[in-house]
N, C-alpha and C. Protein backbone atom coordinates (compact mmCIF):
# COMPACT_ATOMS: atom_id res chain seq x y z
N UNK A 1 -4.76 40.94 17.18
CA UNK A 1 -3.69 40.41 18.02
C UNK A 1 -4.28 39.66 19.22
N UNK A 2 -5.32 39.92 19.99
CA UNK A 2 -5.76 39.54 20.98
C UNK A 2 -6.85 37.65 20.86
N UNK A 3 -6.89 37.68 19.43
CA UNK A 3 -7.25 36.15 18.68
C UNK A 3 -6.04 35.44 18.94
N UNK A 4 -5.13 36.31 18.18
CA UNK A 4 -3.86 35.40 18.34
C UNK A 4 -3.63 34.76 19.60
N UNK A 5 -3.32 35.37 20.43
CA UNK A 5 -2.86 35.41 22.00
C UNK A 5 -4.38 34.31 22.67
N UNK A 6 -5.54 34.43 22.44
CA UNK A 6 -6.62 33.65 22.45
C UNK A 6 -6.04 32.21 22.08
N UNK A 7 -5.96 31.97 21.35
CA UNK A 7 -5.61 30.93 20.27
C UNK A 7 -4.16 30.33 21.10
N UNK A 8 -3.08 30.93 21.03
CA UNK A 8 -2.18 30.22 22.17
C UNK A 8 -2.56 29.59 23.14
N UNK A 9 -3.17 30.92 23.78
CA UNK A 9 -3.95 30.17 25.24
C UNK A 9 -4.36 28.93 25.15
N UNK A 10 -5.32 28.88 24.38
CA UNK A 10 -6.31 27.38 24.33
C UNK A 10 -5.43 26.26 23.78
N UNK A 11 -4.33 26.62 22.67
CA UNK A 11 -3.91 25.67 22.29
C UNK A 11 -2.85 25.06 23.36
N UNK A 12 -2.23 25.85 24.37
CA UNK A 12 -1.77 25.61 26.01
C UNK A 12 -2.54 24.41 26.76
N UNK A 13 -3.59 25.13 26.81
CA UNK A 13 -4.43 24.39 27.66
C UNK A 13 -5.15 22.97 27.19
N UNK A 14 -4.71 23.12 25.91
CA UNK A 14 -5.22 21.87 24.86
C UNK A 14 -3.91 20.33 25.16
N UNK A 15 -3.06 21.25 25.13
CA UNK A 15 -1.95 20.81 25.67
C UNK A 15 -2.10 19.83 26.75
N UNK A 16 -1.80 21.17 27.68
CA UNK A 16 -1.67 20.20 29.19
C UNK A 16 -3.04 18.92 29.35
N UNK A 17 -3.87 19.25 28.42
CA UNK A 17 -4.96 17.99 28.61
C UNK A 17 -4.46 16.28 28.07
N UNK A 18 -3.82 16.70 26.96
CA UNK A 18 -3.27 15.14 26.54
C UNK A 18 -2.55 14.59 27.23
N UNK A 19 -3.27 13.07 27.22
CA UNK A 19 -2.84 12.06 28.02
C UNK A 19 -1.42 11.27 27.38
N UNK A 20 -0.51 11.85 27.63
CA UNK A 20 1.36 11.77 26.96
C UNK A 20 1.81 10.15 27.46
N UNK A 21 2.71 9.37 26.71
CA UNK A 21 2.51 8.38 26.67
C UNK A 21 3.71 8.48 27.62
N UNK A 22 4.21 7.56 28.45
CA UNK A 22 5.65 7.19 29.24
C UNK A 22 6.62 6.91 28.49
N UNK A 23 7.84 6.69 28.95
CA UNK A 23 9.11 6.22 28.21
C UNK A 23 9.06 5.15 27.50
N UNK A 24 8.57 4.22 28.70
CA UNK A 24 7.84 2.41 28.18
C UNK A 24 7.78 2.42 27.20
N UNK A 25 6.31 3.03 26.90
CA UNK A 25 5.42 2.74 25.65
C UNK A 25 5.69 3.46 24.80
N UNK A 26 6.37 4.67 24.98
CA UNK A 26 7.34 5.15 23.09
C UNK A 26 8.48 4.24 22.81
N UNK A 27 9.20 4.13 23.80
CA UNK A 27 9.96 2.77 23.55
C UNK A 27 9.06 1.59 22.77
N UNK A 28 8.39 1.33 23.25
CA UNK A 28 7.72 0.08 22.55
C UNK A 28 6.85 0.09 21.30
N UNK A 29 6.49 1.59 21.27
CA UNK A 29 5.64 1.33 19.83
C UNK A 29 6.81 1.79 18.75
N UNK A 30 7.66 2.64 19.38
CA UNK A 30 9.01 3.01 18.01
C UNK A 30 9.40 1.37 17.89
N UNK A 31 9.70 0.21 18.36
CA UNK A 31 10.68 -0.70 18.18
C UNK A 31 8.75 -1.06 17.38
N UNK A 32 7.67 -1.47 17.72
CA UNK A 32 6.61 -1.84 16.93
C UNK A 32 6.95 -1.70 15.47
N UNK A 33 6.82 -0.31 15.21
CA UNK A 33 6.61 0.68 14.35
C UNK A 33 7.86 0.21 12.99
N UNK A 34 8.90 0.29 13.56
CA UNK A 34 10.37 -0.40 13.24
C UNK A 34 10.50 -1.58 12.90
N UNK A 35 9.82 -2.45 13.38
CA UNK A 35 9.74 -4.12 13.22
C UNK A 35 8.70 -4.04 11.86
N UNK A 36 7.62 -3.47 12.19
CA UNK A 36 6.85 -3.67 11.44
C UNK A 36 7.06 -3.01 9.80
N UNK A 37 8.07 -1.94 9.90
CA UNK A 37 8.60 -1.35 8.55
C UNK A 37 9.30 -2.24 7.76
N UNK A 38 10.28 -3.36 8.36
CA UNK A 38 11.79 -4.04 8.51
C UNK A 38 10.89 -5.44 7.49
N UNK A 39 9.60 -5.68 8.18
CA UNK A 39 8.72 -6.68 7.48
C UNK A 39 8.19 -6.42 6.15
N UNK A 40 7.71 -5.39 6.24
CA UNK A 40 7.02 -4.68 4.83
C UNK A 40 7.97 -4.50 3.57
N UNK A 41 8.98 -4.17 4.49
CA UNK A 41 10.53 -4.07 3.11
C UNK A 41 10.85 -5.04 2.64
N UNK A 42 11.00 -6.02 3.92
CA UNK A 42 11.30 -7.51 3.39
C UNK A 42 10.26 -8.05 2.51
N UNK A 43 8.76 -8.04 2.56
CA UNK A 43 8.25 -8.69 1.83
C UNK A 43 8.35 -8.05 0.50
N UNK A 44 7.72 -6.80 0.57
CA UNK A 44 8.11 -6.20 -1.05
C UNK A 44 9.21 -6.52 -2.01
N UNK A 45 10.51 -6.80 -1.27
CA UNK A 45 11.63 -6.52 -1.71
C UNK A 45 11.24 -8.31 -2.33
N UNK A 46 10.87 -9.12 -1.68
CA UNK A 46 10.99 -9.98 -2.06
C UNK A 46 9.88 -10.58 -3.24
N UNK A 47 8.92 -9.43 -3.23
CA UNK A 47 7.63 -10.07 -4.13
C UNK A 47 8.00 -9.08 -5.42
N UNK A 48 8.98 -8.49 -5.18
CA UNK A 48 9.79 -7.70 -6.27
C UNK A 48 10.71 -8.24 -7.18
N UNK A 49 11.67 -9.14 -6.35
CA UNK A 49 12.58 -9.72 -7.23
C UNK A 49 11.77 -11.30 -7.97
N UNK A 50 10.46 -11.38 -6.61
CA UNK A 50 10.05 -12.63 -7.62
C UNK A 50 9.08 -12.50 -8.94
N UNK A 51 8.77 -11.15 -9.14
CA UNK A 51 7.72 -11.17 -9.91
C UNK A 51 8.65 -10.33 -10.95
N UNK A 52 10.27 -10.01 -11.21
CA UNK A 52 11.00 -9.50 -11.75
C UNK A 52 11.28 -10.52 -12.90
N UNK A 53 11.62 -11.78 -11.78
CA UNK A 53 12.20 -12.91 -12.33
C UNK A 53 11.01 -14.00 -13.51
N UNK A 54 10.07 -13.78 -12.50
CA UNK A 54 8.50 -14.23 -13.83
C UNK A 54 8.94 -13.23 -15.00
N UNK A 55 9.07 -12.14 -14.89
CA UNK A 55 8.55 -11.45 -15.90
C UNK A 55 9.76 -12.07 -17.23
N UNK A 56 11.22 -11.66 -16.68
CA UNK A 56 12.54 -12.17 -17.24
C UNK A 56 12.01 -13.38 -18.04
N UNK A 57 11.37 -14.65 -17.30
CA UNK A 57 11.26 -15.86 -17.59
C UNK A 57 10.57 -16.14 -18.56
N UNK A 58 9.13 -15.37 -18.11
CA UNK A 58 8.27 -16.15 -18.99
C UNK A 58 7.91 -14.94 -20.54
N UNK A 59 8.05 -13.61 -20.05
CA UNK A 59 7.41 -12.34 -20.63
C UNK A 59 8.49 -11.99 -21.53
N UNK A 60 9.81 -12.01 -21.08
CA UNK A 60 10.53 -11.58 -22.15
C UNK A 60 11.85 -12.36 -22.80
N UNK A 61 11.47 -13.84 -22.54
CA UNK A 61 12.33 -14.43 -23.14
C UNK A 61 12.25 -14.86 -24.60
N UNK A 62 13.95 -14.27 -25.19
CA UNK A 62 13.53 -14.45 -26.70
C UNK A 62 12.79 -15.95 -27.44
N UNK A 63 12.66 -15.69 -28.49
CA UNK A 63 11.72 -16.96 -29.20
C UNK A 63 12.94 -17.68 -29.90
């Protein structure tokens, strides 16, 4: 029991050491973070329907 209670402690004190970011900058890396998801969807989504449409076109059109 006395590990345990050890182990809190430090992980406390581990704590109060990190340098915690301000309102600002969670504000700003969530809208980052967000923008940068919003892009990744868009491109996939779009290298999805174009490489859907090759396939339709060229791969499985009857003879």
């Amino acid at each position: 029991m006395g590990a345990l209670w050890g182990f809190l402690r430090e992980a406390k004190s581990e704590l109060l050491r990190v340098n915690w970011p301000n309102r600002k900058e969670v504000v700003r890396y969530t809208l980052m973070v967000v923008g940068i998801s919003l892009f990744v969807a868009v491109l996939l989504g779009t290298l999805d329907t174009l490489f859907s449409w090759l396939v339709e076109k060229y791969l499985l059109r009857s003879v």
